[in-house]
N, C-alpha and C. Protein backbone atom coordinates (compact mmCIF):
# COMPACT_ATOMS: atom_id res chain seq x y z
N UNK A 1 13.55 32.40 -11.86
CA UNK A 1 13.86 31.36 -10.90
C UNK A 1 13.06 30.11 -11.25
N UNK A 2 13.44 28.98 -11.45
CA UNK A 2 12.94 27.78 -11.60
C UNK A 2 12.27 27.23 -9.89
N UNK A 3 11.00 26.68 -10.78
CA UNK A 3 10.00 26.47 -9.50
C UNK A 3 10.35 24.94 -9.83
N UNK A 4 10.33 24.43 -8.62
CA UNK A 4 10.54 22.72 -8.71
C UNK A 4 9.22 22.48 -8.09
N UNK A 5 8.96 21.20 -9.18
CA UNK A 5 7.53 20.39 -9.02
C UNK A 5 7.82 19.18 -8.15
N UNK A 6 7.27 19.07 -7.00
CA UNK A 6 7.28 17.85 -6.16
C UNK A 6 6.38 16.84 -6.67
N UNK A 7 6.32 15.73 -6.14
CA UNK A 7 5.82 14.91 -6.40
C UNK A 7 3.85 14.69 -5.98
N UNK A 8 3.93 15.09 -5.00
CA UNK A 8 3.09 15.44 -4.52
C UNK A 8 1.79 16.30 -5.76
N UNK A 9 2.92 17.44 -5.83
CA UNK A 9 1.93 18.44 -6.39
C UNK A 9 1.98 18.14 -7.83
N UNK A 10 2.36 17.11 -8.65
CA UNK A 10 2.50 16.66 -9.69
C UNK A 10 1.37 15.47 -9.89
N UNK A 11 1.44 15.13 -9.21
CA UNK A 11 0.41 14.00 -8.22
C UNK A 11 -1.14 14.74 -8.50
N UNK A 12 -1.29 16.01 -8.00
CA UNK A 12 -2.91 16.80 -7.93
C UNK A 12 -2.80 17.04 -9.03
N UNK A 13 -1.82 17.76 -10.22
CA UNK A 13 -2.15 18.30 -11.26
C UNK A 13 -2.59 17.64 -12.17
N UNK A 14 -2.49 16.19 -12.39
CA UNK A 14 -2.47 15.61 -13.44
C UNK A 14 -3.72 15.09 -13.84
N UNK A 15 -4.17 15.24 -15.13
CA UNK A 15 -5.69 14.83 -15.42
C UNK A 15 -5.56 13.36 -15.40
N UNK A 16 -6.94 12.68 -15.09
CA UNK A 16 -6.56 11.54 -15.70
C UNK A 16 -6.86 10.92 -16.94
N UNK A 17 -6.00 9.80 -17.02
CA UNK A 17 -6.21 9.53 -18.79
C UNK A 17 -7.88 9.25 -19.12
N UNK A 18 -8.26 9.21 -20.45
CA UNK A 18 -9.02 9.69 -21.09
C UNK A 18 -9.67 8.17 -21.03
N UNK A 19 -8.60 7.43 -21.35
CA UNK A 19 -9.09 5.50 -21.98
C UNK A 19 -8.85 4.61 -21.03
N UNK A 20 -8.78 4.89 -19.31
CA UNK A 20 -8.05 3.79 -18.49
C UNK A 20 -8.74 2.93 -18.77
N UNK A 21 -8.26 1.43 -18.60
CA UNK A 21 -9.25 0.72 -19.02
C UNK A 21 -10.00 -0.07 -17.35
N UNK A 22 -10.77 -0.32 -17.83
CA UNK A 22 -11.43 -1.10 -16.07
C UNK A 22 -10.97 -2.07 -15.83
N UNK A 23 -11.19 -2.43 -14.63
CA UNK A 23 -9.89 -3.43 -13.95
C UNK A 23 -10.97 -3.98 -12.65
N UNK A 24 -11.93 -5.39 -13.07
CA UNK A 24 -13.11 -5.22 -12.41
C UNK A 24 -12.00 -6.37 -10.74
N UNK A 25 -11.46 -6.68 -11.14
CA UNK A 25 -10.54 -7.11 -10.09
C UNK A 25 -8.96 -7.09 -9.97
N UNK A 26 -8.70 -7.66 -8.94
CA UNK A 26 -7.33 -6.91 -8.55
C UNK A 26 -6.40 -7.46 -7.42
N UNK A 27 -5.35 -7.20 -7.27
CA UNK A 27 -4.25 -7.73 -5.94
C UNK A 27 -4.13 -6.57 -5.52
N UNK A 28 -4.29 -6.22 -3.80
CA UNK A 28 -3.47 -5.35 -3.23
C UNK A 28 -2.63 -5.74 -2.32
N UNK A 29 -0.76 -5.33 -2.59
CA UNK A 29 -0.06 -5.64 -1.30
C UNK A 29 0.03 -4.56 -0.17
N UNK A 30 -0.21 -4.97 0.53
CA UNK A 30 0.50 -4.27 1.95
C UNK A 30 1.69 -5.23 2.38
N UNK A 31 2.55 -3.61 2.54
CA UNK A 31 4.18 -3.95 2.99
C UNK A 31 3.98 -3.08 4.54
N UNK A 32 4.16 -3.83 5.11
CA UNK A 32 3.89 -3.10 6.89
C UNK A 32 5.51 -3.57 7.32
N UNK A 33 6.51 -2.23 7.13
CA UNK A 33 7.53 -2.42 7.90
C UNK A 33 7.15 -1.33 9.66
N UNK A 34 8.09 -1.25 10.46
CA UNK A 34 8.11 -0.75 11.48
C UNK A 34 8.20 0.63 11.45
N UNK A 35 9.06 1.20 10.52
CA UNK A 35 8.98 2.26 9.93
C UNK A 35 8.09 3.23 8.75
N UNK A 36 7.23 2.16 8.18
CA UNK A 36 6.60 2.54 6.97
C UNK A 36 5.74 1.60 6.83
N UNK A 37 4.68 1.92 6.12
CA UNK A 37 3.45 1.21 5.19
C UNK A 37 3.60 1.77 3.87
N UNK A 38 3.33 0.66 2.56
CA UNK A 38 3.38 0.79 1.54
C UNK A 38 2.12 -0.34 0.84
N UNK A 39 1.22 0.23 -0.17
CA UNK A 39 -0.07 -0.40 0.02
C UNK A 39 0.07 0.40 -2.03
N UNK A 40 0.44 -1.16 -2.68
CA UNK A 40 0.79 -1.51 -3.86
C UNK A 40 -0.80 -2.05 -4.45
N UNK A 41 -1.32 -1.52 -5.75
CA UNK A 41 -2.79 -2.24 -6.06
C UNK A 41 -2.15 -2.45 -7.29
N UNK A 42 -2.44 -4.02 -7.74
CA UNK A 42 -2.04 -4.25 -8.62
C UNK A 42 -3.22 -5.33 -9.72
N UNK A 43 -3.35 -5.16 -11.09
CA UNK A 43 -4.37 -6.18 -11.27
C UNK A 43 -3.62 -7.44 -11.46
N UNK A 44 -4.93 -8.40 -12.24
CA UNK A 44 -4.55 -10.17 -11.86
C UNK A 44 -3.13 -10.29 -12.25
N UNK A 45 -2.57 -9.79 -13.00
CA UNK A 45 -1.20 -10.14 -13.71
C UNK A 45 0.03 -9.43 -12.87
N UNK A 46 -0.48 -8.32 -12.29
CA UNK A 46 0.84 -8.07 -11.37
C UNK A 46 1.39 -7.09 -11.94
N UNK A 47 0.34 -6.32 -12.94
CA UNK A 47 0.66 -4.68 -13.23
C UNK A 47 0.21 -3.61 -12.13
N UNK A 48 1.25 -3.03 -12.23
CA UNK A 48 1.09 -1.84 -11.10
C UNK A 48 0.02 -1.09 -11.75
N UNK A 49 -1.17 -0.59 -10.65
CA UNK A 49 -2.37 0.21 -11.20
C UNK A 49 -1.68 1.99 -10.60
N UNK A 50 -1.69 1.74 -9.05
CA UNK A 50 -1.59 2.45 -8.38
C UNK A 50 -0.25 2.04 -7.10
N UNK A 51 0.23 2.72 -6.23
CA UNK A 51 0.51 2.91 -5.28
C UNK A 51 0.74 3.89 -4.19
N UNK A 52 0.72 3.76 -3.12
CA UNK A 52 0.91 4.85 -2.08
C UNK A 52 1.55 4.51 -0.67
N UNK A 53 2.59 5.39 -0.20
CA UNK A 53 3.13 5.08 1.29
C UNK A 53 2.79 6.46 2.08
N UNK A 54 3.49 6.06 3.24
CA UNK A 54 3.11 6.98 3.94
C UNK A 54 4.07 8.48 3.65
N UNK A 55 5.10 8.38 3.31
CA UNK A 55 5.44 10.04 2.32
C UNK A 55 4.64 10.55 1.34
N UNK A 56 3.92 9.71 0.58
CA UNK A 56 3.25 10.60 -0.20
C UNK A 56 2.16 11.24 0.28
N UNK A 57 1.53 10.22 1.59
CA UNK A 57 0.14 11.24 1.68
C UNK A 57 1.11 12.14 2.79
N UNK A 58 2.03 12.60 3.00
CA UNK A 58 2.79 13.74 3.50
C UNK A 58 3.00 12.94 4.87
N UNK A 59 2.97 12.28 5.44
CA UNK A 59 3.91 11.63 6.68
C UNK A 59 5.09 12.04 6.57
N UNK A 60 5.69 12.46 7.80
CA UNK A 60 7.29 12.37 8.20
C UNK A 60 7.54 12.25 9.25
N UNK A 61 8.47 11.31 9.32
CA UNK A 61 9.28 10.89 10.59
C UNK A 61 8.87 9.65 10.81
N UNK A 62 8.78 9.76 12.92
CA UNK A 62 8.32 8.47 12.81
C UNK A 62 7.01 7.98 12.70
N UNK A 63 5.83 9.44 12.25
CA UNK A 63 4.82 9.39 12.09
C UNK A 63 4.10 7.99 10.94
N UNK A 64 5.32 8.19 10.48
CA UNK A 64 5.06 7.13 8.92
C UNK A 64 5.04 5.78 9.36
N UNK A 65 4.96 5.40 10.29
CA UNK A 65 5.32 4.00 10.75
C UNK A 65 3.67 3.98 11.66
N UNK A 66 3.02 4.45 11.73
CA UNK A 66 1.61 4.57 12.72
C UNK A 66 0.73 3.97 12.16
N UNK A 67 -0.12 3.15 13.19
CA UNK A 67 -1.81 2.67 12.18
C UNK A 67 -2.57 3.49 11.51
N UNK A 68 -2.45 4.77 11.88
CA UNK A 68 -3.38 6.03 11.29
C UNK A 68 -2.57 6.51 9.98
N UNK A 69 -1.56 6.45 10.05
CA UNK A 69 -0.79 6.64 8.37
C UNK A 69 -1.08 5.22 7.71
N UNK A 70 -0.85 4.05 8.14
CA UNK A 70 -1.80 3.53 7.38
C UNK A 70 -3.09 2.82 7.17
N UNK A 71 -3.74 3.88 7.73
CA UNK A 71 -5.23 3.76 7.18
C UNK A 71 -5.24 4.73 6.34
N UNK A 72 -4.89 5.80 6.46
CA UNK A 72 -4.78 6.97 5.24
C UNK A 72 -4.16 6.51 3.95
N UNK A 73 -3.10 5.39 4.04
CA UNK A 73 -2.37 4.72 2.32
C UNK A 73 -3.50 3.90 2.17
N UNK A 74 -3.86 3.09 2.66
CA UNK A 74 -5.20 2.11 2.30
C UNK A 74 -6.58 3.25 1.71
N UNK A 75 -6.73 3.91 2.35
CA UNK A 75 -8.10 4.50 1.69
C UNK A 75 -7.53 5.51 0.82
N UNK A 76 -6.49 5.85 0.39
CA UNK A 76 -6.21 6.74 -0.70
C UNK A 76 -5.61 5.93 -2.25
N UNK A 77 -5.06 4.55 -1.58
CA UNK A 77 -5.06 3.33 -2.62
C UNK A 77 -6.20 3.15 -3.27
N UNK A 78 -7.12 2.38 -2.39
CA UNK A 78 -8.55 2.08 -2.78
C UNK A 78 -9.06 3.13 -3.52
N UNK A 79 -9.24 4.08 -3.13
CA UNK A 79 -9.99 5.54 -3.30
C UNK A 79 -9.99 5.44 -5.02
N UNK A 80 -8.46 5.26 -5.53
CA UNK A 80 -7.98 5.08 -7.13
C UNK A 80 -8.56 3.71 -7.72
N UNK A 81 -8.52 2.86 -6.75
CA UNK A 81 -8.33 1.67 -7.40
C UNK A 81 -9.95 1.74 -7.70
N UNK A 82 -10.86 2.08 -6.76
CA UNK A 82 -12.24 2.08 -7.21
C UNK A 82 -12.65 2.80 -8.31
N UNK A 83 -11.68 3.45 -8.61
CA UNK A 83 -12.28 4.71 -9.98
C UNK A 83 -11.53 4.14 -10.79
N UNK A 84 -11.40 3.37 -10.76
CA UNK A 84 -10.44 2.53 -12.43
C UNK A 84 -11.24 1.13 -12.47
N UNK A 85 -12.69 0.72 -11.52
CA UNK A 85 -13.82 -0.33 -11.61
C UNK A 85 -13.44 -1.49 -10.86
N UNK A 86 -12.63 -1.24 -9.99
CA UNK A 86 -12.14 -2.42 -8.86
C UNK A 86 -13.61 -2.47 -8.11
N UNK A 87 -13.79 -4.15 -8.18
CA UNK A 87 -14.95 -4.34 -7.20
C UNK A 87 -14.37 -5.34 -6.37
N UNK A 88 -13.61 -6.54 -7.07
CA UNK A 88 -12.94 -7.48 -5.82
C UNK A 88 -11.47 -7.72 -6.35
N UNK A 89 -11.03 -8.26 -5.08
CA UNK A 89 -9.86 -8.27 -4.48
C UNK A 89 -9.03 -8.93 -4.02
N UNK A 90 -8.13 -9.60 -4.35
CA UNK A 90 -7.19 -10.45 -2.94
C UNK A 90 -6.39 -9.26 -2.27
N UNK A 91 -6.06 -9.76 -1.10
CA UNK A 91 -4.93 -8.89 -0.27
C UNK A 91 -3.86 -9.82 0.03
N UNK A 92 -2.90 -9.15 -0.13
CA UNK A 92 -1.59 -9.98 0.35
C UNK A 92 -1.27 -9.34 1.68
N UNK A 93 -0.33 -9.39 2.67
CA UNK A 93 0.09 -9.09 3.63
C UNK A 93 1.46 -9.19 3.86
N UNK A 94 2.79 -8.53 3.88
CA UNK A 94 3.69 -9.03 4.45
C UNK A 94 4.25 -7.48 4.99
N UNK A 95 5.05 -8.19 6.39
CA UNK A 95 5.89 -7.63 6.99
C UNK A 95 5.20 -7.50 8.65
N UNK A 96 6.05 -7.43 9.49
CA UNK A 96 5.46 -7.19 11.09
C UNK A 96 5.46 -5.38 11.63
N UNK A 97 4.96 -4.70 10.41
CA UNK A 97 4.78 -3.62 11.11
C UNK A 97 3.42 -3.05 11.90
N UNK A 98 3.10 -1.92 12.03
CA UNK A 98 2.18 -1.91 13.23
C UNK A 98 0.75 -1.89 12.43
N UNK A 99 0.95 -1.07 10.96
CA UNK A 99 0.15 -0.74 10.09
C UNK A 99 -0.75 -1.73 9.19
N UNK A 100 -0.48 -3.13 9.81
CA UNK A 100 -1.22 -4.65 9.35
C UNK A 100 -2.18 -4.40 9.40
N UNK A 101 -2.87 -4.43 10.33
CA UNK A 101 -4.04 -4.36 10.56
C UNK A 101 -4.85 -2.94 10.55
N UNK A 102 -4.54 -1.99 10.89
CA UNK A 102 -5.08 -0.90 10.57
C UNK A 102 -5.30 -0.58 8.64
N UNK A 103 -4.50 -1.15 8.01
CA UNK A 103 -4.59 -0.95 6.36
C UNK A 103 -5.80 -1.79 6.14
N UNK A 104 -5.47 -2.80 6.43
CA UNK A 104 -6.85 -4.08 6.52
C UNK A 104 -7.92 -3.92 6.64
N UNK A 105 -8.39 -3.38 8.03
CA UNK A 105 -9.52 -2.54 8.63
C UNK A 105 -10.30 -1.50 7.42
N UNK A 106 -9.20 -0.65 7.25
CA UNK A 106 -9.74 0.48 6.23
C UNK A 106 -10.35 -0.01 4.73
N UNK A 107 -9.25 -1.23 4.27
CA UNK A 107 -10.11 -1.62 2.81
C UNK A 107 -11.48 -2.78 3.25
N UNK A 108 -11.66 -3.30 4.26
CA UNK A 108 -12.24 -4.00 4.46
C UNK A 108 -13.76 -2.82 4.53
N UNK A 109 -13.49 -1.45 5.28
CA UNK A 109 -14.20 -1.00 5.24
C UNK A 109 -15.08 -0.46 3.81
N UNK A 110 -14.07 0.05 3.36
CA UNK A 110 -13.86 0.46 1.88
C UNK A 110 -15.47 0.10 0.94
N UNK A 111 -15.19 -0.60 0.95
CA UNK A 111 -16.71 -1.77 0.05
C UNK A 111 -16.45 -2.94 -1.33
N UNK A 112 -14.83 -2.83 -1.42
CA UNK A 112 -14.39 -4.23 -2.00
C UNK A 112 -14.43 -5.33 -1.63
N UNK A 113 -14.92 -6.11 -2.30
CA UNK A 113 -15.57 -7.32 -2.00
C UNK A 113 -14.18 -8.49 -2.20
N UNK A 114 -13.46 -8.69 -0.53
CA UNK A 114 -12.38 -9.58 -0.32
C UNK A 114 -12.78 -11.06 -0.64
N UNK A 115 -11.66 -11.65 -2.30
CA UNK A 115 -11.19 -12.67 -2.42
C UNK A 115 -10.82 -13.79 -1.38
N UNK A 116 -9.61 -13.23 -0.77
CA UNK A 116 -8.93 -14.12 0.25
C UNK A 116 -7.64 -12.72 0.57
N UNK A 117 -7.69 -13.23 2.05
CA UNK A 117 -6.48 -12.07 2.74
C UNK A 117 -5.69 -13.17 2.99
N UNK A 118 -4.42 -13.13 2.53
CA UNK A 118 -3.24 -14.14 2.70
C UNK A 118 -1.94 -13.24 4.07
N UNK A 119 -1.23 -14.16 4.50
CA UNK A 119 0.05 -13.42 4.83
C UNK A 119 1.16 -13.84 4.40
N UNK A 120 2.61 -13.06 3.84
CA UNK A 120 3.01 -13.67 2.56
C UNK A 120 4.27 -13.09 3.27
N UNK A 121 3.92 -12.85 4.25
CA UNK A 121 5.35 -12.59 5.39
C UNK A 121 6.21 -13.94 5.21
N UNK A 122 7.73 -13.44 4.65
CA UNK A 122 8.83 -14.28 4.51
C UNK A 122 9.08 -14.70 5.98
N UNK A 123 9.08 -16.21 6.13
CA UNK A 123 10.40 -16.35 7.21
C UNK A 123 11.36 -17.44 7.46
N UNK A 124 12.56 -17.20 7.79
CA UNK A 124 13.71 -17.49 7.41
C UNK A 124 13.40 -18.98 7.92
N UNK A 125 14.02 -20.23 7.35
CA UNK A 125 14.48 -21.61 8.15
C UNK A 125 15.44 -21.44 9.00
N UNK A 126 15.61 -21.08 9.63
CA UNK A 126 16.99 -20.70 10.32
C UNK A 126 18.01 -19.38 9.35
N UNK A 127 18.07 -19.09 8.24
CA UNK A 127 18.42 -18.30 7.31
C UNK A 127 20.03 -17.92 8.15
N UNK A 128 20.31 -16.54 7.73
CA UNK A 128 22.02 -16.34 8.05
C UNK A 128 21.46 -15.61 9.77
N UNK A 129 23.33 -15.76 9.85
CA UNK A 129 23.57 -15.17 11.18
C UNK A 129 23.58 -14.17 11.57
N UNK A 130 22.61 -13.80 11.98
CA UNK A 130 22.23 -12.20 13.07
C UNK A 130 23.75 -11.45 13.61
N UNK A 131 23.91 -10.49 13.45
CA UNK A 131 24.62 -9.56 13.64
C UNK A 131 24.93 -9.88 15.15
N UNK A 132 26.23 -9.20 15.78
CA UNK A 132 26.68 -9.54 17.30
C UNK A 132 25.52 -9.02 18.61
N UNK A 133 25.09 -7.87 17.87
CA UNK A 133 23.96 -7.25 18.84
C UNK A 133 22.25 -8.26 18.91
N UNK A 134 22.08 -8.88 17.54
CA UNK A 134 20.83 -9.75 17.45
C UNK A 134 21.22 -11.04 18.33
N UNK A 135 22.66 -11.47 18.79
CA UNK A 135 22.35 -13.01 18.44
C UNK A 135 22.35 -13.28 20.35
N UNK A 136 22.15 -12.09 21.24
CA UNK A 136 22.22 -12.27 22.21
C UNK A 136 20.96 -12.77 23.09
């Protein structure tokens, strides 16, 4: 019988590489939708180092959308990003979910030394027309 490898558990098994190279600074985004947090570390150029949402550290439902799921993607982001020689940081910010500030909180706690925290939340000039149920 074939055993299927989740992601997860593919995730614990894996050594890490031998030569990462250090990455003494860095961008992290937080995406705070209503439903989800997603907390992207990326260095100066906008290579993906790491990422994590709230499914991977095992959230489901509407659990994944909570400040406490993401404080758990923020300190399991960081957690990597510090073992690959992250000392400072910008943060980006976008989206109005609940998990803004609770992700924030946690790297702030963390001990990376914050660049500048931006909010990079899009919003529309008037943009297109809201659906029949929005425009009431």
């Amino acid at each position: 019988m074939v055993k299927f490898v989740t992601r997860l558990a593919w995730r614990r098994k894996r050594r890490p590489r031998k030569n990462t190279p250090k990455i003494p600074k860095g961008v992290i985004h937080i995406q705070a939708s209503f439903n989800n947090t997603i907390v992207t570390v990326t260095d100066v150029r906008g290579r993906v180092i790491y990422w994590s949402s709230a499914g991977t550290c095992r959230f489901k439902g509407p659990r994944k959308g909570t400040p406490f799921a993401a404080q758990t993607i923020a300190k399991d982001a960081i957690r990597i990003a510090m073992d690959q020689g992250m000392q400072r940081a910008k943060v980006l910010i976008k989206g109005p979910g609940r998990g803004r500030n609770a992700a924030l909180k946690a790297i702030c706690q963390s001990g990376i030394i914050l660049n500048f925290v931006r909010d990079v939340t899009p919003m529309p000039h008037n943009g297109c027309r809201p659906p029949k149920k929005r425009r009431k």
